[in-house]
Each structure stands twice: as structure tokens, then as C-alpha cells.
C-alpha atoms as a PDB file:
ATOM      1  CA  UNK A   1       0.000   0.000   0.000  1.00  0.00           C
ATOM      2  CA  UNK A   2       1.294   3.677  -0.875  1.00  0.00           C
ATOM      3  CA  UNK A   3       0.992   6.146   1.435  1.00  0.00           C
ATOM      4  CA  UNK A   4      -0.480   9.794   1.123  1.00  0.00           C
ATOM      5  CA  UNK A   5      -0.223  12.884   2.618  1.00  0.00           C
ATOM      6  CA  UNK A   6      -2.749  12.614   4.744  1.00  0.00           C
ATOM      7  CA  UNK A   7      -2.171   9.134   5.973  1.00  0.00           C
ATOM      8  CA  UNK A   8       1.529   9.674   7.174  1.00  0.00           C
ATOM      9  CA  UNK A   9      -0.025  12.791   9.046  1.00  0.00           C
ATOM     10  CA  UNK A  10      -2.638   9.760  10.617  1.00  0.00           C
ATOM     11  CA  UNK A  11       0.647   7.561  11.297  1.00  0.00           C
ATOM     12  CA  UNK A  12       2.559  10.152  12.637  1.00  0.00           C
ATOM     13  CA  UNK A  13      -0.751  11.673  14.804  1.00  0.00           C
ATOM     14  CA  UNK A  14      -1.453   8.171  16.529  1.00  0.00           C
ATOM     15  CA  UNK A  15       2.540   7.583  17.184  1.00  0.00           C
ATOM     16  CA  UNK A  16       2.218  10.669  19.577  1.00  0.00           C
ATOM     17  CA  UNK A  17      -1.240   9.632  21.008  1.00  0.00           C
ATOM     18  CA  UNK A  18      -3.210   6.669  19.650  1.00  0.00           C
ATOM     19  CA  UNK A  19      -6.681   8.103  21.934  1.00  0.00           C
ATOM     20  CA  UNK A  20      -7.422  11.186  20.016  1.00  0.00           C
ATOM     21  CA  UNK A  21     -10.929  10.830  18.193  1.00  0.00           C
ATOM     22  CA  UNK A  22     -11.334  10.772  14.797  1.00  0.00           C
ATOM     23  CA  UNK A  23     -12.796  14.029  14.836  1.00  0.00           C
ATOM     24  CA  UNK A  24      -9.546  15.480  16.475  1.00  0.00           C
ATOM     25  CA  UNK A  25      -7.133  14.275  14.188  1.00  0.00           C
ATOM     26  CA  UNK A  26      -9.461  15.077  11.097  1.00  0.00           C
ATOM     27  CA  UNK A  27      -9.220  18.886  12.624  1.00  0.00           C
ATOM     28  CA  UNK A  28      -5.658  18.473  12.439  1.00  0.00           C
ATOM     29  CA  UNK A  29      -5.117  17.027   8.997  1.00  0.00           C
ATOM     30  CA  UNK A  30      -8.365  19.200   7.928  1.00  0.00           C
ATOM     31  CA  UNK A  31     -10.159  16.109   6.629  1.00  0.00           C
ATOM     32  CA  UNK A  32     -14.082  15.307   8.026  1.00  0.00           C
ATOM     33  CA  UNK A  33     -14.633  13.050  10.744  1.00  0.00           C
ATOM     34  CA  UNK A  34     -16.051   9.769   8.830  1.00  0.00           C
ATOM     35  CA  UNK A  35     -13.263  10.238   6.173  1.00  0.00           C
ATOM     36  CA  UNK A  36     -10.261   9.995   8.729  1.00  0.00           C
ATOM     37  CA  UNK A  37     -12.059   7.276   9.967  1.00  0.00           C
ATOM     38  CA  UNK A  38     -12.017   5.349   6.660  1.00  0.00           C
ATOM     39  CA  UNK A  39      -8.457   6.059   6.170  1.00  0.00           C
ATOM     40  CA  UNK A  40      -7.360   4.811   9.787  1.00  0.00           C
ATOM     41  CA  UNK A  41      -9.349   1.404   8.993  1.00  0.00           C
ATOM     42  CA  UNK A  42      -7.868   1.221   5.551  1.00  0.00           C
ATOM     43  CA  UNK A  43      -4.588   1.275   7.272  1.00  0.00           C
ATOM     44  CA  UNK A  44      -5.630  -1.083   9.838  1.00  0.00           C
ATOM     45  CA  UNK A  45      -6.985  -3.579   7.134  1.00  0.00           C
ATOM     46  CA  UNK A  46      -3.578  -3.788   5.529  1.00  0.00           C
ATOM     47  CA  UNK A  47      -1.929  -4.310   8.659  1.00  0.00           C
ATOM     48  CA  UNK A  48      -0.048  -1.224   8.544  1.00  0.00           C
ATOM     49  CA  UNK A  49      -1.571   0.088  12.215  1.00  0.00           C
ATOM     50  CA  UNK A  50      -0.979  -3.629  14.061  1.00  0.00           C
ATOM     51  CA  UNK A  51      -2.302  -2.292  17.387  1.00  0.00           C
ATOM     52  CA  UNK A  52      -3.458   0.371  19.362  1.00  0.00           C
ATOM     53  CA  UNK A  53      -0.944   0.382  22.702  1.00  0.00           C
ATOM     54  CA  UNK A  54      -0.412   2.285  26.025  1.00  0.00           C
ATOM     55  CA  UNK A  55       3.171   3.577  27.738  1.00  0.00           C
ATOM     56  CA  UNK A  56       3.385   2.642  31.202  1.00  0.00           C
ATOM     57  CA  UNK A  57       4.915   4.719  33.929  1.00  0.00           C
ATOM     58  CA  UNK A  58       6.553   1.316  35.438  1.00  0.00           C
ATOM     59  CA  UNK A  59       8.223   3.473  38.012  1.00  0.00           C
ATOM     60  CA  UNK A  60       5.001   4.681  39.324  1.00  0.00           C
ATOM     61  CA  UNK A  61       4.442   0.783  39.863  1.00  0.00           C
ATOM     62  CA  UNK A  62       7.234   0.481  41.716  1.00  0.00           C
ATOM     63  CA  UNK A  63       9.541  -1.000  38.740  1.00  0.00           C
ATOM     64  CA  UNK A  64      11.898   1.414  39.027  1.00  0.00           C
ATOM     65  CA  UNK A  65      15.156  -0.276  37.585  1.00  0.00           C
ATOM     66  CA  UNK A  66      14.885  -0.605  33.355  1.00  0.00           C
ATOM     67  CA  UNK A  67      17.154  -3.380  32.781  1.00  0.00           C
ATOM     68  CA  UNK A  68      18.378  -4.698  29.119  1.00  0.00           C
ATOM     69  CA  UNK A  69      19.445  -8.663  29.530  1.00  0.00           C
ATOM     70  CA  UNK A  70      21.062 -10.140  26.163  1.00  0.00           C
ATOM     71  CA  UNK A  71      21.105 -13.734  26.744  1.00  0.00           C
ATOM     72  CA  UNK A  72      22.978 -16.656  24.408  1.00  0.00           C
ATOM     73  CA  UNK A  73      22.124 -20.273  24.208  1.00  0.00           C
ATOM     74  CA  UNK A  74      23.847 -23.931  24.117  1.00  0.00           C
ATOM     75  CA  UNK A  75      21.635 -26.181  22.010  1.00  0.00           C
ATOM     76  CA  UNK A  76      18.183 -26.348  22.488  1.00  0.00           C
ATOM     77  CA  UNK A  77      17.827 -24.042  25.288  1.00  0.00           C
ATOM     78  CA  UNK A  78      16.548 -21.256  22.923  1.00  0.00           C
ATOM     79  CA  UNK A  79      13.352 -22.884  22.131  1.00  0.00           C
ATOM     80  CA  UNK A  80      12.895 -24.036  25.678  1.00  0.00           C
ATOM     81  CA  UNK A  81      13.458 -20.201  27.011  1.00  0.00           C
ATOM     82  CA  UNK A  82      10.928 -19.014  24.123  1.00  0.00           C
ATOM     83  CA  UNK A  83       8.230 -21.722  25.511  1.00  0.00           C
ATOM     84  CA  UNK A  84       8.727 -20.567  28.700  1.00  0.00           C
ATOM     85  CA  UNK A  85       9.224 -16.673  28.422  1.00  0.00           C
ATOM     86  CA  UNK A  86       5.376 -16.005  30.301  1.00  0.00           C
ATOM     87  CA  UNK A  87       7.239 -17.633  33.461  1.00  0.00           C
ATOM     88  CA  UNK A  88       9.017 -13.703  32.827  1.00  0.00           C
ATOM     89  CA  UNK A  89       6.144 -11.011  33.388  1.00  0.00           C
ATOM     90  CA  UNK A  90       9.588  -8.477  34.141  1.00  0.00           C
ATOM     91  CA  UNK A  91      10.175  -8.841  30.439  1.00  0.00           C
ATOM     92  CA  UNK A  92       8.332  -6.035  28.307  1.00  0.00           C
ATOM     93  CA  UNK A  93       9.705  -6.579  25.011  1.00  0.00           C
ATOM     94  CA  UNK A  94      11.844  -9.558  23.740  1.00  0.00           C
ATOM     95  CA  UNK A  95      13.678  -9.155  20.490  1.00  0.00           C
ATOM     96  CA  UNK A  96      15.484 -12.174  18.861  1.00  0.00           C
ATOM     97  CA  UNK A  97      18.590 -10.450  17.005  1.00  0.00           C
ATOM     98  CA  UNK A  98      21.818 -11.928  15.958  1.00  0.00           C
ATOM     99  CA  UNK A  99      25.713 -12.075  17.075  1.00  0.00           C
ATOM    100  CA  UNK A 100      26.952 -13.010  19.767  1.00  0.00           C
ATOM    101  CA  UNK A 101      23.801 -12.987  22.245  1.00  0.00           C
ATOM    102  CA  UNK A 102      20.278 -14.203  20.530  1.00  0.00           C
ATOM    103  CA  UNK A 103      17.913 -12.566  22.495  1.00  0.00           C
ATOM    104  CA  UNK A 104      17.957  -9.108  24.190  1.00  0.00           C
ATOM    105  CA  UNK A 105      15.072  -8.279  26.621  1.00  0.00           C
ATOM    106  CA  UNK A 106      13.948  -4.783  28.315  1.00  0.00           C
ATOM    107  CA  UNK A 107      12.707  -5.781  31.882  1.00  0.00           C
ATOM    108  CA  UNK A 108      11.036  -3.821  34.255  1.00  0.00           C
ATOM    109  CA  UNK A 109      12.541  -4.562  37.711  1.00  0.00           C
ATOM    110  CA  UNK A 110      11.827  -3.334  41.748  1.00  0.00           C
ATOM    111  CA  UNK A 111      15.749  -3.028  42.596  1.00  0.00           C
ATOM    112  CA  UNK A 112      19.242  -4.850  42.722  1.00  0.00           C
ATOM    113  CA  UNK A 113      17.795  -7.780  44.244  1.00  0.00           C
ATOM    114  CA  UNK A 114      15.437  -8.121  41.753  1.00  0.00           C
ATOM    115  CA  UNK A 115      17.751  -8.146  39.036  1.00  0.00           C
ATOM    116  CA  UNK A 116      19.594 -10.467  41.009  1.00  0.00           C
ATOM    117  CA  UNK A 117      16.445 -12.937  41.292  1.00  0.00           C
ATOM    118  CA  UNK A 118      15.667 -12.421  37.419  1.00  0.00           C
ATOM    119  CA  UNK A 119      19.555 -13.290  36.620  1.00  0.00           C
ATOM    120  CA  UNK A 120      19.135 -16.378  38.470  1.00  0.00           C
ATOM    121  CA  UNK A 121      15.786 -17.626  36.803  1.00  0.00           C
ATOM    122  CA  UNK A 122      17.587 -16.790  33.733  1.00  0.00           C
ATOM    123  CA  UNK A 123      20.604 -19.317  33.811  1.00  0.00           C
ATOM    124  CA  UNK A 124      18.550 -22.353  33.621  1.00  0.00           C
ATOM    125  CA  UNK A 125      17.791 -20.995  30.358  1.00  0.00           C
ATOM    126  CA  UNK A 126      20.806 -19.573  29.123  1.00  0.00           C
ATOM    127  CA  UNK A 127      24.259 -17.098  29.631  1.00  0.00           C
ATOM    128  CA  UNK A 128      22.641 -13.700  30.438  1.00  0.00           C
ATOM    129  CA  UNK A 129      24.296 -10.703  30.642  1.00  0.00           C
ATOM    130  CA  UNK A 130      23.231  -7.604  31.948  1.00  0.00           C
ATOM    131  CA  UNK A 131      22.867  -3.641  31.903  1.00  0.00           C
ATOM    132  CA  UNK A 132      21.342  -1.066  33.977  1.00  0.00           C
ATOM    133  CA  UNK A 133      19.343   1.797  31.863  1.00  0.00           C
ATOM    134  CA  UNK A 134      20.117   5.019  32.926  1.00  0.00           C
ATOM    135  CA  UNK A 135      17.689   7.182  31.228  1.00  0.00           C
ATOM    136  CA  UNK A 136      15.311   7.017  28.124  1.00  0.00           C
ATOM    137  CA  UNK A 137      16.431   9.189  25.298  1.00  0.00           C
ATOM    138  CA  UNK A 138      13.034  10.788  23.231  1.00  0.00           C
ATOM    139  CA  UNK A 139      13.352   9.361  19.543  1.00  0.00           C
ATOM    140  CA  UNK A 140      11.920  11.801  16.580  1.00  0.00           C
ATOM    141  CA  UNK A 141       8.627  10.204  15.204  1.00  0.00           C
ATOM    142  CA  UNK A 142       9.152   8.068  11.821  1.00  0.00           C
ATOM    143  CA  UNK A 143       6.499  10.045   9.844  1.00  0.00           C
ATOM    144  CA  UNK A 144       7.438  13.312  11.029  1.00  0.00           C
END
């Protein structure tokens, strides 16, 4: 599917806030109401918008340590990690990449001894390794 004008301005709209009512981002992009709404299903029907999501304040839960864990694998232990990765809840997004490490994970964690805990649950599985995230840096917006 090729985008448009006006459907890039949708993208890039619902990448800063994906609650704003059709009428509100029709304002914005000066189209009506019931037209920016058959342009946002269109793009949902070709799988271009997957989801609608929410960011989470995990600090405000308490999680107040981001942590990113690469882990590597002997043998099958990839595929037994991957059956078991719900045993995880920590983990908020799991991406299989390649090198030395196949999996990297961003994990929400309480403290230290959390961390500790997770590395723990994570060498039945696998060699994990380990950094602390300082801060988040603000990305620019792909459709901008």
C-alpha cells in the first residue's frame, strides 16, 4: 500500500497519542470526521496500524530499575526459554537479534535484588548478561 499525505499525518498523529478521536485528528489534517475514519481502517486492514498500545509509567508501579538482559544459548535451550518466556512477566519486550547474544530483553525490575532474582531464573535458560538503563532518550517520530 502507498501512502499519502494525509495518511503519514494519521501515522505520525497516533505515534504521539493513539486516543485522540477521529474528529480530532481530522481537525488536524483538515479532513471530516467519517473520512479519517475510513483512512485509519484502511490502514488497519492492511496491517499497517498492528495495534493500538499504552506507555506505562513502570516506576510509578514500583519497577523502578529498566534493565536490558542479552542472553545466548547452548543447544536447544533457545526454544525451551521461548516456551517458557510467560514464566518472565519483568520482560516487556523480547527481540530475537543476531551475534553473539540471541535474544535481548527490556525488563522492568523493583531493585538490585530483583535483578539479582531475574539473573538467576535466567541461567537455567541460558548465559545472560546484563545492563542497567540510565535514562530514556526521546526518539523523533518516523512520519514526522
Amino acid at each position: 500500500m502507498s501512502l499519502d499525505h494525509f495518511d503519514r499525518q494519521i501515522l505520525k498523529i497516533l505515534s504521539d497519542n493513539s486516543r485522540l478521536a477521529y474528529a480530532e485528528i481530522g481537525r488536524k489534517i483538515s479532513l471530516s470526521q467519517s473520512a479519517t475514519k475510513e483512512r485509519i481502517q484502511n490502514l488497519i486492514d492492511e496491517g499497517i496500524i498492528k495495534k493500538f498500545s499504552i506507555d506505562v509509567d513502570y516506576q510509578k508501579l514500583g519497577f523502578g530499575l529498566r534493565v536490558i538482559i542479552n542472553l545466548k544459548f547452548i543447544n536447544d535451550d533457545f526454544k525451551r526459554f521461548i516456551s517458557n518466556i510467560s514464566k518472565f512477566p519483568e520482560i516487556v519486550r523480547c527481540q530475537r537479534i543476531t551475534g553473539e547474544y540471541c535474544i535481548t530483553a527490556d525488563c522492568v525490575l523493583r531493585d538490585s535484588s530483583h535483578l539479582t532474582d531475574m539473573i538467576d531464573r535466567l541461567i537455567n535458560y541460558g548465559i545472560p548478561s546484563s545492563a542497567i538503563q540510565l535514562s530514556e532518550i526521546e526518539t523523533g517520530n518516523f512520519f514526522s
